[in-house]
N, C-alpha and C. Protein backbone atom coordinates (compact mmCIF):
# COMPACT_ATOMS: atom_id res chain seq x y z
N UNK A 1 -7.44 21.17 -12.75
CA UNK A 1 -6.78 19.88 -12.88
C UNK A 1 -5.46 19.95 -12.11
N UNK A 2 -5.40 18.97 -11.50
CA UNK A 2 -4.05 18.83 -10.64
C UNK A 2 -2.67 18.70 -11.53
N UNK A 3 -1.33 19.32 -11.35
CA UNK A 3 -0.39 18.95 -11.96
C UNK A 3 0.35 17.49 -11.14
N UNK A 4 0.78 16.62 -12.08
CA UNK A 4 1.33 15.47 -11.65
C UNK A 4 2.81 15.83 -11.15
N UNK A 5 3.30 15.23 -10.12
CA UNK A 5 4.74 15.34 -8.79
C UNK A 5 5.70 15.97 -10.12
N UNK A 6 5.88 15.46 -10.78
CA UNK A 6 7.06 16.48 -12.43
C UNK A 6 6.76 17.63 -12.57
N UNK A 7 5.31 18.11 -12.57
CA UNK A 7 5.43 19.44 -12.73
C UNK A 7 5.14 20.30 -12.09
N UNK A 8 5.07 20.19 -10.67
CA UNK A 8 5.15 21.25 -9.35
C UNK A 8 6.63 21.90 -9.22
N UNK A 9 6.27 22.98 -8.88
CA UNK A 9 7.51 23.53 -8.67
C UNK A 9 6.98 24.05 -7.08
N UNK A 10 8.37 24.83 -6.31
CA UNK A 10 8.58 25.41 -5.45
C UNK A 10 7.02 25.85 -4.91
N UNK A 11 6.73 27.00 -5.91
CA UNK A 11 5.72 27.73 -5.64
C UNK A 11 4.32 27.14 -5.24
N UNK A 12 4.18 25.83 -6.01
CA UNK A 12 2.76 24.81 -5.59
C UNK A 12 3.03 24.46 -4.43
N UNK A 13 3.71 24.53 -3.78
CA UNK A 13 3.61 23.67 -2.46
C UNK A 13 3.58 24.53 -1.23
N UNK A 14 1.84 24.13 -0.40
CA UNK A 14 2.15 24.13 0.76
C UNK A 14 3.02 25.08 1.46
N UNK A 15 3.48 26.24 2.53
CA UNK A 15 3.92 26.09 3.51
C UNK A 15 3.90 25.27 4.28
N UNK A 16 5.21 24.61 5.20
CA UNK A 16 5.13 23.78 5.98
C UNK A 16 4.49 22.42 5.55
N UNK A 17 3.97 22.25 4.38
CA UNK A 17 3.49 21.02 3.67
C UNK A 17 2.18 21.52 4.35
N UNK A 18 1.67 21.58 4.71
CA UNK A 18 -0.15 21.30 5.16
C UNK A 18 -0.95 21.16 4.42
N UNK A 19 -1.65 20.03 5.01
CA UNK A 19 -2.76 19.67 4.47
C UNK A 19 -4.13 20.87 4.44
N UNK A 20 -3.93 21.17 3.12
CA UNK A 20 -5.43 22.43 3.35
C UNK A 20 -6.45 21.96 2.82
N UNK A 21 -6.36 21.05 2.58
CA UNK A 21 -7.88 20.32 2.25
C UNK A 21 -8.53 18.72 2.48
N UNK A 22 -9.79 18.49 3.06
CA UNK A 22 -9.60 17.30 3.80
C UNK A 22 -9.70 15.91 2.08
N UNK A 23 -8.92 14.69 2.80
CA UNK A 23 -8.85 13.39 1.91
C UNK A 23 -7.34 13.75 1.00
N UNK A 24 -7.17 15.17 1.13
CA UNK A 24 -5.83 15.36 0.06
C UNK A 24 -5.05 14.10 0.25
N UNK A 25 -4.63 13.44 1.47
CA UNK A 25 -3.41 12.44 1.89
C UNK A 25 -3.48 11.42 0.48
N UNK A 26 -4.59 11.12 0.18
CA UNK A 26 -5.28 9.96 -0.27
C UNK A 26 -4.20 10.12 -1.89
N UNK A 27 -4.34 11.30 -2.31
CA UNK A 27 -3.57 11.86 -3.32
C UNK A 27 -1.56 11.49 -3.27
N UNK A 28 -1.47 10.73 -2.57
CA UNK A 28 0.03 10.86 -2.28
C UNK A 28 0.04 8.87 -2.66
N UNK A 29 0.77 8.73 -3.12
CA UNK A 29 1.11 7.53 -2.90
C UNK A 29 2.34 6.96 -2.50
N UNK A 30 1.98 6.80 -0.78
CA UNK A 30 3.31 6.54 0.05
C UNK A 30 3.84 5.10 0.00
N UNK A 31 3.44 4.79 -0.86
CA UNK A 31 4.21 3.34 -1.05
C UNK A 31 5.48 3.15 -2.33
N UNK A 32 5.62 4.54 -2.58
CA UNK A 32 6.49 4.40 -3.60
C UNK A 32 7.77 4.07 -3.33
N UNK A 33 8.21 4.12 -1.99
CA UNK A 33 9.85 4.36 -1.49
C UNK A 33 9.97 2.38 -0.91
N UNK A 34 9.09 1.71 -1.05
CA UNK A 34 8.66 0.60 -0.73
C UNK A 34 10.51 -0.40 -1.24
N UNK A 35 10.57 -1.24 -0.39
CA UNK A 35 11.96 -2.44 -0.59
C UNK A 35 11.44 -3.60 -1.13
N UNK A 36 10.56 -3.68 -0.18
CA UNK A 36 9.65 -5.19 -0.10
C UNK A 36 8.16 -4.96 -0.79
N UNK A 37 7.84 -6.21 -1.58
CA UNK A 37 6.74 -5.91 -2.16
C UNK A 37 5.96 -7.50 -2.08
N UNK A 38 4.75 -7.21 -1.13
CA UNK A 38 3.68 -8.69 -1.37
C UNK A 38 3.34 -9.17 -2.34
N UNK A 39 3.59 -10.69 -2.42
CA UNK A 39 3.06 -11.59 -3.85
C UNK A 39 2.48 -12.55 -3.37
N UNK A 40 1.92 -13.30 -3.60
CA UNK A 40 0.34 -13.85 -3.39
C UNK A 40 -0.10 -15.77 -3.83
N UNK A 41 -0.02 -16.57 -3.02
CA UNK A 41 -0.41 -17.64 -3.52
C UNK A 41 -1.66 -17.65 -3.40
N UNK A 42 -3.10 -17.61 -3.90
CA UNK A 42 -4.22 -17.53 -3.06
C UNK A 42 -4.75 -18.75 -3.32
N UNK A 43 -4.26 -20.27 -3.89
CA UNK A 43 -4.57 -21.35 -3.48
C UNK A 43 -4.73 -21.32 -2.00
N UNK A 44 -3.68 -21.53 -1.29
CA UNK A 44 -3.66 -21.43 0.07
C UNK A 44 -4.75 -20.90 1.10
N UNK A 45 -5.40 -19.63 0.96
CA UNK A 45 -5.98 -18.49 1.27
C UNK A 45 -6.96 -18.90 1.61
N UNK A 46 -7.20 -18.37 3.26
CA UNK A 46 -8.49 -19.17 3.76
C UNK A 46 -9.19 -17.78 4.23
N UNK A 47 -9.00 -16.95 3.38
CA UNK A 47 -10.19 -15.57 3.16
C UNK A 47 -9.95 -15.29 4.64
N UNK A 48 -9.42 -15.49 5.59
CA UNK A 48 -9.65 -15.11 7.04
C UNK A 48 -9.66 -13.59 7.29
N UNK A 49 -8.66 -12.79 6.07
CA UNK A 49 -8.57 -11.15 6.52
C UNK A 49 -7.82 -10.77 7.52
N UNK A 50 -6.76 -11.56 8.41
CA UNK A 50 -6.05 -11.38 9.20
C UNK A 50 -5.25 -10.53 8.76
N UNK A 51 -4.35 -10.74 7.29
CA UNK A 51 -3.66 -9.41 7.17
C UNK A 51 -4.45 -8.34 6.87
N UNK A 52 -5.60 -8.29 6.76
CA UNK A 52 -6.31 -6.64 6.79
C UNK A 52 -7.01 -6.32 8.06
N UNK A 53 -6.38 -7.11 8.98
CA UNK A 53 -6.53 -6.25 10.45
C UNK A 53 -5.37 -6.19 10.84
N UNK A 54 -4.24 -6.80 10.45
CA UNK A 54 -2.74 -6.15 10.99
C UNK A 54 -2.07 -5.16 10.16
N UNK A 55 -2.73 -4.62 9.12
CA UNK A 55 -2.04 -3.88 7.88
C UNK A 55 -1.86 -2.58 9.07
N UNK A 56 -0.57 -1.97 9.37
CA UNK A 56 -0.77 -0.95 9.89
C UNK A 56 -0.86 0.11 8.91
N UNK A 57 -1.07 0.06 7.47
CA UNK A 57 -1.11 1.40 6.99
C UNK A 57 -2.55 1.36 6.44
N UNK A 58 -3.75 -0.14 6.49
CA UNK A 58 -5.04 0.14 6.09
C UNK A 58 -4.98 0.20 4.50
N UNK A 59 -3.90 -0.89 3.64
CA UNK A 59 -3.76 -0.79 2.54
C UNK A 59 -4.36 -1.71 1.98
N UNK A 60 -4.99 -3.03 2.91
CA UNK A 60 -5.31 -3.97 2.28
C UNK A 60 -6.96 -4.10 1.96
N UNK A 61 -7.32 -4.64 1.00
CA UNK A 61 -8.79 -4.27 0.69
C UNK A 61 -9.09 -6.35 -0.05
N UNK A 62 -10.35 -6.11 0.50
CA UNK A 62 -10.79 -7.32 -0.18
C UNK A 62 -11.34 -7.47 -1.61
N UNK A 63 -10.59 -8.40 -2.70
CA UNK A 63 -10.91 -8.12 -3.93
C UNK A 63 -12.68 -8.95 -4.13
N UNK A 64 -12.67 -9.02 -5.28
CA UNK A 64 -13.86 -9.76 -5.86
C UNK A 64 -14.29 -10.88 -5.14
N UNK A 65 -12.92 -12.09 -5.99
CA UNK A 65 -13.18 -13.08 -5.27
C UNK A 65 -12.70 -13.38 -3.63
N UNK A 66 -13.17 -12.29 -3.20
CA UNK A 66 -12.98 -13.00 -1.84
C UNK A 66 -11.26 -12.82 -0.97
N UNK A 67 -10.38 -12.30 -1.62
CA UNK A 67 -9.17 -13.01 -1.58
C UNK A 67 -8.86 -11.45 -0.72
N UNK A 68 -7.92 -11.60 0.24
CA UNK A 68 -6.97 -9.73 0.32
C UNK A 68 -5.87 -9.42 0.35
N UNK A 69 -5.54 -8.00 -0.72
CA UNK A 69 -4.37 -8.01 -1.17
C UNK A 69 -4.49 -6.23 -0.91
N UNK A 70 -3.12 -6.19 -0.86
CA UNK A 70 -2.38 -4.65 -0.64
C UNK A 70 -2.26 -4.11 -1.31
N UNK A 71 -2.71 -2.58 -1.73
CA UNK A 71 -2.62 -1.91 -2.58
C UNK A 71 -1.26 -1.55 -2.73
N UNK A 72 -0.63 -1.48 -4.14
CA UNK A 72 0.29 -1.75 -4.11
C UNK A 72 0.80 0.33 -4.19
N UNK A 73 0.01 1.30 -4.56
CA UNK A 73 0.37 2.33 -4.16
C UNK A 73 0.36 3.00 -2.58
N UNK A 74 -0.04 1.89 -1.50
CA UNK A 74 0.12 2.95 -0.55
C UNK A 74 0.72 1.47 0.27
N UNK A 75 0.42 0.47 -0.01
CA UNK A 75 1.68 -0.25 0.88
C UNK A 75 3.39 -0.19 0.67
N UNK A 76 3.86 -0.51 2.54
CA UNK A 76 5.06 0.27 2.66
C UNK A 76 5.90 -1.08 2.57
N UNK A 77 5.36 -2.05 2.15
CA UNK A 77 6.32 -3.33 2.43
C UNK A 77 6.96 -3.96 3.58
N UNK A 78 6.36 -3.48 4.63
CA UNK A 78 6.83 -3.64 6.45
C UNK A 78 6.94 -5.40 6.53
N UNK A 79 5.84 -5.83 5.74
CA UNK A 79 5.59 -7.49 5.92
C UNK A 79 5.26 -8.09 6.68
N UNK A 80 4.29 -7.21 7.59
CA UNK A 80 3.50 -7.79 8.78
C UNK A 80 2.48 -8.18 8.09
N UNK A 81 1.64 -8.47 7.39
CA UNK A 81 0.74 -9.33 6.39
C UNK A 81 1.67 -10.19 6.24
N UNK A 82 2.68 -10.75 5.80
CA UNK A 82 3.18 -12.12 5.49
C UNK A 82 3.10 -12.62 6.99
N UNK A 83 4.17 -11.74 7.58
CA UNK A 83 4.36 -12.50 9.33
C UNK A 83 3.11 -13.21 9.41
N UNK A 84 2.06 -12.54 10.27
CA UNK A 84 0.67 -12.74 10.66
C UNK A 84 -0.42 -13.90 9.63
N UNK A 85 0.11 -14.15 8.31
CA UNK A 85 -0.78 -14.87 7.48
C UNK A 85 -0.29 -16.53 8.17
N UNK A 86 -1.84 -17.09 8.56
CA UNK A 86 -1.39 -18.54 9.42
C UNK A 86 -0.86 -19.72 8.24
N UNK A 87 -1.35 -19.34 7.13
CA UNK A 87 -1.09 -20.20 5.76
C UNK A 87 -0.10 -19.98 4.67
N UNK A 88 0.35 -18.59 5.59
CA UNK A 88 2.00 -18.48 4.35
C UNK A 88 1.95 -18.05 2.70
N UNK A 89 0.34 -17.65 3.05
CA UNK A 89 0.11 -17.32 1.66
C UNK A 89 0.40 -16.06 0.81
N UNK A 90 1.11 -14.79 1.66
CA UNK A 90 1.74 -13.83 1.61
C UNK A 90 3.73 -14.13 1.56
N UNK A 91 4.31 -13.94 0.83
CA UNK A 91 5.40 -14.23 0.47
C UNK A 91 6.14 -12.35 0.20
N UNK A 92 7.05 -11.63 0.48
CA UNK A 92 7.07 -10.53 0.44
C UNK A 92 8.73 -10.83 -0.53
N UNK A 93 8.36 -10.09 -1.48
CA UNK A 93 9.63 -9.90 -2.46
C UNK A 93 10.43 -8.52 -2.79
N UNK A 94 11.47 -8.68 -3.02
CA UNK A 94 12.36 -7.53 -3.23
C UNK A 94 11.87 -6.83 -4.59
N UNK A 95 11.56 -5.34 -4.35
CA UNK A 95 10.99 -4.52 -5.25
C UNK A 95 12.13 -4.49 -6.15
N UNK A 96 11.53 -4.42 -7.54
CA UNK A 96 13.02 -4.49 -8.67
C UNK A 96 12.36 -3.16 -9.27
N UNK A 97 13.78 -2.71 -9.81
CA UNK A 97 13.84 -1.51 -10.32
C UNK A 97 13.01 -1.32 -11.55
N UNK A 98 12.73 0.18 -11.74
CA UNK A 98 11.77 -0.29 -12.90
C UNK A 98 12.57 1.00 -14.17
């Protein structure tokens, strides 16, 4: 069983960080250091998927109904999904402390 980021010490980690095993990345969730965070009108939303071909980090996934939204552990908040959405239906908000 993996220990969670609190209880690694020194010794668990990597030389040089490397990846020694393949998909490990997947295990990191780089969206934590995030400013900006996507919020969502999906009245608007004409399913087009435009922001999940400009997502440069490949965070966005299509839900159930149809609709696509950014995972909120590995998106970085850049806000090129709002830019690029032709209907404005991406709105990007200031991450509040938790």
């Amino acid at each position: 069983m993996a220990k969670s980021e609190f209880e690694l010490t020194w010794q668990d980690i990597e030389i040089g960080a490397a990846v020694t095993e393949p998909g490990s990345a997947a295990a990191y969730k780089t969206g934590d250091w995030k400013s900006q965070r996507p919020t969502y009108d999906f009245s608007r939303c004409l399913k087009c998927g435009i922001c999940y071909v400009f997502c440069p980090e490949g965070c966005v996934r299509q839900n159930q109904k149809g609709h696509f939204e950014a995972n909120p552990y590995y998106c970085k908040g850049c806000g090129i999904c709002a830019y690029e959405c032709p209907t404005r239906v991406i709105v990007m908000r200031e991450e509040e402390e938790k």
